[in-house]
Structures are given as C-alpha cells and as structure tokens.
Protein backbone atom coordinates (compact mmCIF):
# COMPACT_ATOMS: atom_id res chain seq x y z
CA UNK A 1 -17.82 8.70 -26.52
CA UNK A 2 -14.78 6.86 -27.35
CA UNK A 3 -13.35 4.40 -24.61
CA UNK A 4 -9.52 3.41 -24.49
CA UNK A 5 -8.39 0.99 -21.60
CA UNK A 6 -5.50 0.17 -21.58
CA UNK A 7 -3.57 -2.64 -19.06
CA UNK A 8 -0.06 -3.04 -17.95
CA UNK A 9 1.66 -5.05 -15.79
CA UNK A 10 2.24 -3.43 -12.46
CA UNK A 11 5.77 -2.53 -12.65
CA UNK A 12 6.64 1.29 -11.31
CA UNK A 13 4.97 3.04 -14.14
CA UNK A 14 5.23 6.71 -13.22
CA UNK A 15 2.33 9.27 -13.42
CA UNK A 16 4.32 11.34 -16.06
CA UNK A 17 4.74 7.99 -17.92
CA UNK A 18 0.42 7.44 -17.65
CA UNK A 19 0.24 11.05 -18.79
CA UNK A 20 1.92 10.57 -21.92
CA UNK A 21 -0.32 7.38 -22.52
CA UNK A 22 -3.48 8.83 -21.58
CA UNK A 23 -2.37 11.98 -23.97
CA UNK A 24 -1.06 9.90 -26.98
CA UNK A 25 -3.97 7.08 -26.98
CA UNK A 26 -6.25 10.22 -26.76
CA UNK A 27 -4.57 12.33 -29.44
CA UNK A 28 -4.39 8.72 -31.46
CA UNK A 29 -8.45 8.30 -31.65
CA UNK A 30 -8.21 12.31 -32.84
CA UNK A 31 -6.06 11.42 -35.57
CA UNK A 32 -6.69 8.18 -37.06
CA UNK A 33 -10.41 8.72 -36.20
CA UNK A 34 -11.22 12.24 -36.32
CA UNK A 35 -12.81 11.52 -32.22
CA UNK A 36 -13.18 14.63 -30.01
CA UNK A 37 -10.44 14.56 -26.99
CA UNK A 38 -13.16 16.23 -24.99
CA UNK A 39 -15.24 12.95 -24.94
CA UNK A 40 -12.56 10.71 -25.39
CA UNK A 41 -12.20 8.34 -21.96
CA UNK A 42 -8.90 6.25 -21.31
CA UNK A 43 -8.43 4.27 -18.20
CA UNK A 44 -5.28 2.47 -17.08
CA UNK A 45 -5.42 -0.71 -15.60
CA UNK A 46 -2.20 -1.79 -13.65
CA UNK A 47 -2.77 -5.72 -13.27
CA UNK A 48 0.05 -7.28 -10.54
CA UNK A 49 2.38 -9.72 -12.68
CA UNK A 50 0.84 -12.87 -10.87
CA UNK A 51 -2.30 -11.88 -12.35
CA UNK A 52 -0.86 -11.98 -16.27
CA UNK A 53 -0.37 -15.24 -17.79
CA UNK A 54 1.95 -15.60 -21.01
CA UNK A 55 1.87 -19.36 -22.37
CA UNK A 56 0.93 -21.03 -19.28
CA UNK A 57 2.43 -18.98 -16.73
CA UNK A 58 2.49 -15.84 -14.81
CA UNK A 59 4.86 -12.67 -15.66
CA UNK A 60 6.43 -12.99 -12.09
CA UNK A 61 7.53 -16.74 -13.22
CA UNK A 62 9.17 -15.42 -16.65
CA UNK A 63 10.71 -12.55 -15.09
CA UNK A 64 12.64 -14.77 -12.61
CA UNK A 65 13.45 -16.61 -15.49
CA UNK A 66 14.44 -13.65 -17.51
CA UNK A 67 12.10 -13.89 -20.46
C-alpha cells in the first residue's frame, strides 16, 4: 500500500486545489510505478508558516520580508 504525504505551508489552499493533489500524486505512483489507486493513501499536511523554517528562519519572517 503505497503512502504519499505531502506538506504545505498553511496558506488558503482550497479543497478543489487538495483534490487535484491527492488525484495527481495518486495517478503519479500509477504511472511511474504501475501502484493500484485503490490502495494508494495520500495525506496532506498543512503546517502554519511559523512552524517551517528556511535557512534559519520561519516562512512568516521571509514572507514579511518578501522572499
């Protein structure tokens, strides 16, 4: 049983927008991999941008900076 997570930062993804990622990681393992969809598990972690750190600090801190 194949096992996709996959982790964003928390930032108004839409549930049509998780849809299409849960659909194309999913139809991804079927074609690269030959998996079955039917078994195939993806899970979407939204982590708040104070909790992702890029070179020593969070993604709230480089947004306000604009990087």
């Amino acid at each position: 049983m194949p096992y996709i997570n996959i982790r964003i930062t928390k930032e108004g993804v839409t549930p049509q927008q998780k849809a299409q990622l849960i659909q194309g990681a999913t139809q991804l393992l079927v074609d690269v991999l030959g998996k079955n969809p039917q078994t195939t598990v993806v899970v979407i972690d939204e982590v708040e941008t104070d909790n992702w750190g890029i070179a020593g600090e969070t993604v709230t801190e480089r947004r306000k900076r604009g990087a």
